[in-house]
PDB file of N, CA and C in Angstrom:
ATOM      1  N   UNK A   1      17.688  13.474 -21.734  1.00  0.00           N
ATOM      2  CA  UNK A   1      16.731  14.554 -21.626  1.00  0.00           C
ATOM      3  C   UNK A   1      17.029  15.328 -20.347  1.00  0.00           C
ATOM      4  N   UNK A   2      16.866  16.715 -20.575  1.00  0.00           N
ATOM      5  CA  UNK A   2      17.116  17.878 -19.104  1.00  0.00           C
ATOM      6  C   UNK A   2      15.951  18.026 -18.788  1.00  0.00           C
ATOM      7  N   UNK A   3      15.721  17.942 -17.752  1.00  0.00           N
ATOM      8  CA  UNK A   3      14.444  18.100 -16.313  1.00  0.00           C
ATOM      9  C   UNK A   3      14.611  18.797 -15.537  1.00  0.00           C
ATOM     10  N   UNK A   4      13.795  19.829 -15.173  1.00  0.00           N
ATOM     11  CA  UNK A   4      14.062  20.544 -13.972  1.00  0.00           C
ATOM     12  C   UNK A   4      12.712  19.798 -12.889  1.00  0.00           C
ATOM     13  N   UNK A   5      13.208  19.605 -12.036  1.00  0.00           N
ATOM     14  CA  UNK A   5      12.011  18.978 -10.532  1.00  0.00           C
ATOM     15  C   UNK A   5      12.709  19.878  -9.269  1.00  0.00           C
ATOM     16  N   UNK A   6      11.588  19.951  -8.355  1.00  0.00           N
ATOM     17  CA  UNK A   6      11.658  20.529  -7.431  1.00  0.00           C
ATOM     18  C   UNK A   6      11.363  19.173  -6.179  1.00  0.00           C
ATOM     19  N   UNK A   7      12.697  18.912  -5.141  1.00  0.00           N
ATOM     20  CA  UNK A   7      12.294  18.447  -3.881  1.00  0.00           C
ATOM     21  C   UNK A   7      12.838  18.696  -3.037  1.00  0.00           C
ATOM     22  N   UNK A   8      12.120  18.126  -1.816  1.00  0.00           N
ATOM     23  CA  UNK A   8      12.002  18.629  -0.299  1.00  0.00           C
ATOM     24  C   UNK A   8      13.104  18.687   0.179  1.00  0.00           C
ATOM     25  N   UNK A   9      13.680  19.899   0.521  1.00  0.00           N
ATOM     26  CA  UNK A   9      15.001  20.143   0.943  1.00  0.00           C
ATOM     27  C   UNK A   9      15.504  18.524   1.462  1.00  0.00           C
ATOM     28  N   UNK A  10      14.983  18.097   2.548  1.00  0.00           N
ATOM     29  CA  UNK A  10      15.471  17.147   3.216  1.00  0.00           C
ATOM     30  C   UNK A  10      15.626  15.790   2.271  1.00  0.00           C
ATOM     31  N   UNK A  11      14.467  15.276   1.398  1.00  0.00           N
ATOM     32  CA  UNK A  11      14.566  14.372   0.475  1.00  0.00           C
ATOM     33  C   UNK A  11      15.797  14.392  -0.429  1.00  0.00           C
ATOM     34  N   UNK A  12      16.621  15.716  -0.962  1.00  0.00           N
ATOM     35  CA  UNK A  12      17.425  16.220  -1.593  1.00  0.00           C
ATOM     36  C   UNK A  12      18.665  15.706  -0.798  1.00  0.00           C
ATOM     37  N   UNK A  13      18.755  15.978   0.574  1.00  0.00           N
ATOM     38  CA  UNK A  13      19.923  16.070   1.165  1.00  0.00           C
ATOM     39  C   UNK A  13      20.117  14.847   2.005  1.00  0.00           C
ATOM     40  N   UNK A  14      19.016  13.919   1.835  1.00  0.00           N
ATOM     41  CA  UNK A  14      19.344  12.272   1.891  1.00  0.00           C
ATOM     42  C   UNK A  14      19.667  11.667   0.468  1.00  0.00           C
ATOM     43  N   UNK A  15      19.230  12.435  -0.606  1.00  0.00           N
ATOM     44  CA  UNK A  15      19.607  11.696  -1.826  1.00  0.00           C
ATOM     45  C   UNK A  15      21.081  12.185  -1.861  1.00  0.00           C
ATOM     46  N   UNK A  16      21.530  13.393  -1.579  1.00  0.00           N
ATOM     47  CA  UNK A  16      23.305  13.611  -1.954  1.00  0.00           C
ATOM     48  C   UNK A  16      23.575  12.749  -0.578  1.00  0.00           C
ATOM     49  N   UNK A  17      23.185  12.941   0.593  1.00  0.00           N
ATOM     50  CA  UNK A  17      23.845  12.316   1.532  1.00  0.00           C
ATOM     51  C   UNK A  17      24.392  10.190   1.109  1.00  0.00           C
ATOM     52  N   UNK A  18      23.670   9.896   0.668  1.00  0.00           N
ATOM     53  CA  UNK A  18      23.265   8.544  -0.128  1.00  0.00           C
ATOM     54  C   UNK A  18      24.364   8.180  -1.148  1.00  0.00           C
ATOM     55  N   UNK A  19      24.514   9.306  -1.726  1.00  0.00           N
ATOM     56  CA  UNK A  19      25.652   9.432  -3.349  1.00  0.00           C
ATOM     57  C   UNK A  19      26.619   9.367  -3.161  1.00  0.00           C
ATOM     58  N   UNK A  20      26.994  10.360  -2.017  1.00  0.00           N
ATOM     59  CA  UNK A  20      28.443  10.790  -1.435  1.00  0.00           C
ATOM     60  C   UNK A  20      28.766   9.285  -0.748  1.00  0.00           C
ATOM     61  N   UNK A  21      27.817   8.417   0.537  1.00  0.00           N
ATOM     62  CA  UNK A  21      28.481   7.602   1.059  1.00  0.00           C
ATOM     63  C   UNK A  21      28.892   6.177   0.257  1.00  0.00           C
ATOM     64  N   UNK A  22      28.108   6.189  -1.137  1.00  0.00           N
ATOM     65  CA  UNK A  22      27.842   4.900  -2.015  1.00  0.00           C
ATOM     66  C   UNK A  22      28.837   5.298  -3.233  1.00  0.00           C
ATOM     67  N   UNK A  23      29.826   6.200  -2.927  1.00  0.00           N
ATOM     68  CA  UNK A  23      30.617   6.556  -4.504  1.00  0.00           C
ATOM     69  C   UNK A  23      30.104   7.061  -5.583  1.00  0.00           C
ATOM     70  N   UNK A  24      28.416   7.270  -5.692  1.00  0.00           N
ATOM     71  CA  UNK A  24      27.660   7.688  -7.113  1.00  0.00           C
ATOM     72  C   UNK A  24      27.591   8.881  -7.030  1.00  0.00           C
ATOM     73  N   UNK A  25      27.435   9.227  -8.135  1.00  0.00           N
ATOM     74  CA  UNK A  25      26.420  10.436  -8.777  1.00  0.00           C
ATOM     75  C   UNK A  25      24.979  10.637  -8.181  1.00  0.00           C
ATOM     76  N   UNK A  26      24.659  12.135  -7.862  1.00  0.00           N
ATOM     77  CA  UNK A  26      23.228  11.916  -7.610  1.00  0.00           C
ATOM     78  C   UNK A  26      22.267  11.616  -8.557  1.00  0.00           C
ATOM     79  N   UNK A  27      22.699  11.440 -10.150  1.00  0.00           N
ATOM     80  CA  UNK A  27      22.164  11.583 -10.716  1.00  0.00           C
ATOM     81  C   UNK A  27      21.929  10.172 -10.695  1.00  0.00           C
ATOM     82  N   UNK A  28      22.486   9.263 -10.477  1.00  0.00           N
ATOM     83  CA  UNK A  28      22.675   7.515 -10.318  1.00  0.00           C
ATOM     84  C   UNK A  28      21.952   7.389  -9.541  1.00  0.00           C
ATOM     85  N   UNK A  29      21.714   7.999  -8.376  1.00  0.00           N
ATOM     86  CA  UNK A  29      20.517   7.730  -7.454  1.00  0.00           C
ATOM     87  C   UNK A  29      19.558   7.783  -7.694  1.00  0.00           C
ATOM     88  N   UNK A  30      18.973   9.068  -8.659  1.00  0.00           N
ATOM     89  CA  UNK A  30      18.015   9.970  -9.474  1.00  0.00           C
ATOM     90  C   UNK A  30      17.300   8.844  -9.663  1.00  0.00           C
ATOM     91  N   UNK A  31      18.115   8.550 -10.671  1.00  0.00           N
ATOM     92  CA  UNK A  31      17.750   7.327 -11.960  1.00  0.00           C
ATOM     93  C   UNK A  31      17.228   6.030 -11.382  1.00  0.00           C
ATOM     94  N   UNK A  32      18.226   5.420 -10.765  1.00  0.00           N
ATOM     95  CA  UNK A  32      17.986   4.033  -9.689  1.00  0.00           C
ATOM     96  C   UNK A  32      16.496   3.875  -8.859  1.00  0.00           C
ATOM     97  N   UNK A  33      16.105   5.227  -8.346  1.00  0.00           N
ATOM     98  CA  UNK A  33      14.950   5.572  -7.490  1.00  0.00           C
ATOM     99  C   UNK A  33      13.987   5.543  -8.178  1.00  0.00           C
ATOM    100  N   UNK A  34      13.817   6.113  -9.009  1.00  0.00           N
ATOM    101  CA  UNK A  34      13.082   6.335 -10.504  1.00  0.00           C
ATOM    102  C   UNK A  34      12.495   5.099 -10.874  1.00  0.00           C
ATOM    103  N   UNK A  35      14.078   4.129 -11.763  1.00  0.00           N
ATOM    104  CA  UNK A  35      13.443   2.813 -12.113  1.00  0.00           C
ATOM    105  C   UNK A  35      12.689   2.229 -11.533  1.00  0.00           C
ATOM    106  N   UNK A  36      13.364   2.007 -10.195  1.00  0.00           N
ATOM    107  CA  UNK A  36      12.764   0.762  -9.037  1.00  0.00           C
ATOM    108  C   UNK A  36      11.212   1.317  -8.821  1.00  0.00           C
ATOM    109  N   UNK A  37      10.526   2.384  -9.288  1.00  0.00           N
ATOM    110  CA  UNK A  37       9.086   2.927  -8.638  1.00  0.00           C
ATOM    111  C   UNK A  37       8.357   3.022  -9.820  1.00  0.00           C
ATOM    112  N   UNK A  38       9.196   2.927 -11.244  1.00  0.00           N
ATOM    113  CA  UNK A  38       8.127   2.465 -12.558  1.00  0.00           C
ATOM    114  C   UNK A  38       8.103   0.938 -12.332  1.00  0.00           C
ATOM    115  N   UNK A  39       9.048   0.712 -12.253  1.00  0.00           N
ATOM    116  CA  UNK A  39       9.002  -0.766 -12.311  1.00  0.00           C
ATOM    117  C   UNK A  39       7.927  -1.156 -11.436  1.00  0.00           C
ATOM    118  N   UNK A  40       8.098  -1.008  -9.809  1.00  0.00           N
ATOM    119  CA  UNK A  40       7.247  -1.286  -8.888  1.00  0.00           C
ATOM    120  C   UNK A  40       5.657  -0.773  -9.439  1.00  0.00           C
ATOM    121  N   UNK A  41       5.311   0.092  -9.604  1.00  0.00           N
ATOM    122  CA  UNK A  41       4.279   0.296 -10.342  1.00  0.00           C
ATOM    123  C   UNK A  41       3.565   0.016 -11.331  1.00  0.00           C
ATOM    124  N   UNK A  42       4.303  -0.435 -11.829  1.00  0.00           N
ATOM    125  CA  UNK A  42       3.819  -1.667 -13.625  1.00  0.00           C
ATOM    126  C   UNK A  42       3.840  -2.711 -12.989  1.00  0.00           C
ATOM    127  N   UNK A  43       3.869  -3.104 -12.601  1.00  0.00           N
ATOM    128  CA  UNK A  43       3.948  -4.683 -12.205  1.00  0.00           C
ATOM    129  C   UNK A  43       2.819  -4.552 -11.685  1.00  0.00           C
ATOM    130  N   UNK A  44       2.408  -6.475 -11.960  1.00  0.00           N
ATOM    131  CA  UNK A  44       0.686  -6.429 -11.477  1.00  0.00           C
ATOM    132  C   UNK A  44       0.877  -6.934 -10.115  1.00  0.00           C
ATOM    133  N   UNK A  45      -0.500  -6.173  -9.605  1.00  0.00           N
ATOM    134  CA  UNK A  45      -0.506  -6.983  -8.071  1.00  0.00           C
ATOM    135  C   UNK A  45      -0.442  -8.418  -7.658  1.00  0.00           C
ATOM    136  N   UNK A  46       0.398  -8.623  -6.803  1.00  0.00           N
ATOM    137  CA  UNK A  46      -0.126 -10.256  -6.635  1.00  0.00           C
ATOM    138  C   UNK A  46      -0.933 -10.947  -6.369  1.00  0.00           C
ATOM    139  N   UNK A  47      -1.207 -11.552  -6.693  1.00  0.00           N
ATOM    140  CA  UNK A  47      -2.940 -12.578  -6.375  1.00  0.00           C
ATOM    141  C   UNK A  47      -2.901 -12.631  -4.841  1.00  0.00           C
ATOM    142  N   UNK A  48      -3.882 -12.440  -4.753  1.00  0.00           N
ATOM    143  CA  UNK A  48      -4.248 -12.942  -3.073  1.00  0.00           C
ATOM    144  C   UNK A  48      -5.056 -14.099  -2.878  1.00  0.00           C
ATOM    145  N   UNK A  49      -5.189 -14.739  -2.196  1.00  0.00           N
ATOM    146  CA  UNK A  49      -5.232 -15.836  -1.520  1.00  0.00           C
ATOM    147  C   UNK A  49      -6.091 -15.635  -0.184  1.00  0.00           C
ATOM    148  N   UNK A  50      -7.594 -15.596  -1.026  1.00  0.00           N
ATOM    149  CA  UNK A  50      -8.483 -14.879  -0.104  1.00  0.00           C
ATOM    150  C   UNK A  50      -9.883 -15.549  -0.051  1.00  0.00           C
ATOM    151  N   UNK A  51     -10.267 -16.508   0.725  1.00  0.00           N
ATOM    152  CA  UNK A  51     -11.867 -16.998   0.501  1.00  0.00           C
ATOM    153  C   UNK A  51     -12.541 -16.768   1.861  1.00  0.00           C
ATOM    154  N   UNK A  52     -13.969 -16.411   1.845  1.00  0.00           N
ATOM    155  CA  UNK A  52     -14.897 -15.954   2.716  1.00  0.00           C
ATOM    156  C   UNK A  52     -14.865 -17.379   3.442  1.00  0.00           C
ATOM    157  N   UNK A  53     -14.551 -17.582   4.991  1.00  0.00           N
ATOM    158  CA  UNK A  53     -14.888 -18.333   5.573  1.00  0.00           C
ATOM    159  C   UNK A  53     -16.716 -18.241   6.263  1.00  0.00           C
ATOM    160  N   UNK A  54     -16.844 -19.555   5.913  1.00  0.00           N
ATOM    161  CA  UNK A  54     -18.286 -19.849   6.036  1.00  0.00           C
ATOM    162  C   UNK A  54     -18.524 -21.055   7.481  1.00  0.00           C
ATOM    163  N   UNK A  55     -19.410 -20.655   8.348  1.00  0.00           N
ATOM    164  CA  UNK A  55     -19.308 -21.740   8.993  1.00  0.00           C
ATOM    165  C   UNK A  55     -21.194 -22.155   9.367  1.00  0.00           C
ATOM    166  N   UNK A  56     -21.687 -23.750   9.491  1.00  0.00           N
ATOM    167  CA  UNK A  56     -22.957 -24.364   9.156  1.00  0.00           C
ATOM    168  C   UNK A  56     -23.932 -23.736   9.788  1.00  0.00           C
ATOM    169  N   UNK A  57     -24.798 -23.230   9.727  1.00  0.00           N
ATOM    170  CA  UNK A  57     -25.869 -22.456  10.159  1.00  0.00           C
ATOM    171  C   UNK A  57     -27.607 -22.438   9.225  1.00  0.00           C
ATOM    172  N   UNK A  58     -28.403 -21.754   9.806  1.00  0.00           N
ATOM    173  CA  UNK A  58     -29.469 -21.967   8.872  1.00  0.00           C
ATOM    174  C   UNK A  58     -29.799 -20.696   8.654  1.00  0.00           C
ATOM    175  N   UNK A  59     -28.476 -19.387   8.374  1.00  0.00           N
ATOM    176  CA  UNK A  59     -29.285 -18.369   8.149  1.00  0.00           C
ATOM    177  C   UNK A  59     -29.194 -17.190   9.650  1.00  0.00           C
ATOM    178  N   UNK A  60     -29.698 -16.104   9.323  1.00  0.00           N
ATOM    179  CA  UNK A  60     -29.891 -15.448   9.961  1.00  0.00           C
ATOM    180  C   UNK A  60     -31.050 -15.314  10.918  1.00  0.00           C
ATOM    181  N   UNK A  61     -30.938 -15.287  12.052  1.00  0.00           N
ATOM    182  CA  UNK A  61     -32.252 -15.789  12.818  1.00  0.00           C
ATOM    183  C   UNK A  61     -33.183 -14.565  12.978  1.00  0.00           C
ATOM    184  N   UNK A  62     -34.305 -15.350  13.187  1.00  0.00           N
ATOM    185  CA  UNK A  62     -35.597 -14.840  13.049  1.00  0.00           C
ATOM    186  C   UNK A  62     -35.485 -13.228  13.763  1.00  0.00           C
ATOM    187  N   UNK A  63     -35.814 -12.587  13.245  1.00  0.00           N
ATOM    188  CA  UNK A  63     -36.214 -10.658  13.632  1.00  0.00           C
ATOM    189  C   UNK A  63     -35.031 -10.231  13.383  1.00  0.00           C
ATOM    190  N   UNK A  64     -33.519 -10.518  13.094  1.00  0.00           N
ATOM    191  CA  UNK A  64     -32.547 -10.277  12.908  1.00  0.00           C
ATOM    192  C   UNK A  64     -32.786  -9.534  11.467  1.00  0.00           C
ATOM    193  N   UNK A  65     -32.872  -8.223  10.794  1.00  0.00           N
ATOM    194  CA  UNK A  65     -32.745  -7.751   9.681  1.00  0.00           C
ATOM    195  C   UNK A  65     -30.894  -7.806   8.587  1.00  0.00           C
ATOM    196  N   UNK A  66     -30.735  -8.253   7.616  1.00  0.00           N
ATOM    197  CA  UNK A  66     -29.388  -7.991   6.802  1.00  0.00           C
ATOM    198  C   UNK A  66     -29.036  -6.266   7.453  1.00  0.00           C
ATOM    199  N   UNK A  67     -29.524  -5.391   7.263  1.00  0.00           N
ATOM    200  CA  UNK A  67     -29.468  -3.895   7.422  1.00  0.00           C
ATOM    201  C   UNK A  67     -28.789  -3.848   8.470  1.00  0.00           C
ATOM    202  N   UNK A  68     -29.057  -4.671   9.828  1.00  0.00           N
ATOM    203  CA  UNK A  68     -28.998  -4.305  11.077  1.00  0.00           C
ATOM    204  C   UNK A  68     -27.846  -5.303  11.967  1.00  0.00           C
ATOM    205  N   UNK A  69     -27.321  -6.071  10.804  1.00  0.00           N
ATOM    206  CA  UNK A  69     -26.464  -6.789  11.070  1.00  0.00           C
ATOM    207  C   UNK A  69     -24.964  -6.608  11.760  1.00  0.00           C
ATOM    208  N   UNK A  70     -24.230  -5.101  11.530  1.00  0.00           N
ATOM    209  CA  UNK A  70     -23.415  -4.514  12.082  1.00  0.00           C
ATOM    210  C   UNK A  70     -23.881  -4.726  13.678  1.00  0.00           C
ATOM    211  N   UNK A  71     -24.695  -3.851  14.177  1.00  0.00           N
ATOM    212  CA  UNK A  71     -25.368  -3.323  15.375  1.00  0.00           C
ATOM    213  C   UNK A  71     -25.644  -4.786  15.991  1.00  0.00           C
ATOM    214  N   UNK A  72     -25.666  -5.861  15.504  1.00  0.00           N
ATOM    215  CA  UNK A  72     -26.122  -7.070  16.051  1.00  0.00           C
ATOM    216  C   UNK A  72     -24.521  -7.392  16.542  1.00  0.00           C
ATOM    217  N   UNK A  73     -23.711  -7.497  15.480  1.00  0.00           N
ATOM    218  CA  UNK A  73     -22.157  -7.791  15.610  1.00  0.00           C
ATOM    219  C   UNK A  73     -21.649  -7.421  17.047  1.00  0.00           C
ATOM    220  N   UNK A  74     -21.820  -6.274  16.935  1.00  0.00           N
ATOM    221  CA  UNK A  74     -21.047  -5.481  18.326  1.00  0.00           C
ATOM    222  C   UNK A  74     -22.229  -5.435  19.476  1.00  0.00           C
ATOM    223  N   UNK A  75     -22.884  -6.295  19.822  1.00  0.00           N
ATOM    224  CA  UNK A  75     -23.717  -6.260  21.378  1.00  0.00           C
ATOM    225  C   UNK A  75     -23.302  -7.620  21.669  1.00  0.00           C
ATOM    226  N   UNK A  76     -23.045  -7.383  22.745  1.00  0.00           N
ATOM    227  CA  UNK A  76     -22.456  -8.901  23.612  1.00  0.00           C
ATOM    228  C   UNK A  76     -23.765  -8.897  24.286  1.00  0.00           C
ATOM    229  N   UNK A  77     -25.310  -8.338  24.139  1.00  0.00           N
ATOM    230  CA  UNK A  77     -26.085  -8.847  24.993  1.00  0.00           C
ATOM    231  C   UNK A  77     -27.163  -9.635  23.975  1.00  0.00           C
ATOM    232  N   UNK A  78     -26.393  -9.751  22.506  1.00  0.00           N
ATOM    233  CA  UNK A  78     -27.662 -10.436  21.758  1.00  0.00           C
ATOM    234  C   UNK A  78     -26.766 -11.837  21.475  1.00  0.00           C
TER     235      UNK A  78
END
């Protein structure tokens, strides 16, 4: 299939710069760049490996509001 795309002068002239030093075609680059970013893109994310550390307490102390909990975070005088 023929495509016409438009890119950034400079993106252009690292992709021939790239072709010329690797023996290819730019069009081999085209293509190569292409695959590797469907590919990368279909592929599912990897699981993460992520649990809320919890440490023993009874709660949030008394007059302390959930709402106001940020503002509590950042005072080193509470």
């Amino acid at each position: 299939m023929k495509t016409t795309i438009e890119l950034p002068d400079s993106l252009a002239r690292r992709a021939k710069e790239l072709a010329r030093a690797q023996g290819v075609t730019l069009r081999e680059v085209i293509e190569a760049g292409l695959r590797a970013e469907l590919d990368r893109r279909s592929a599912p994310a990897p699981p993460v490996d992520f649990r809320f550390r919890t440490v023993g307490g009874s709660g949030l102390r008394e007059g302390i509001e959930l709402t106001d909990l940020r503002e509590h975070a950042y005072d080193p005088a509470r």
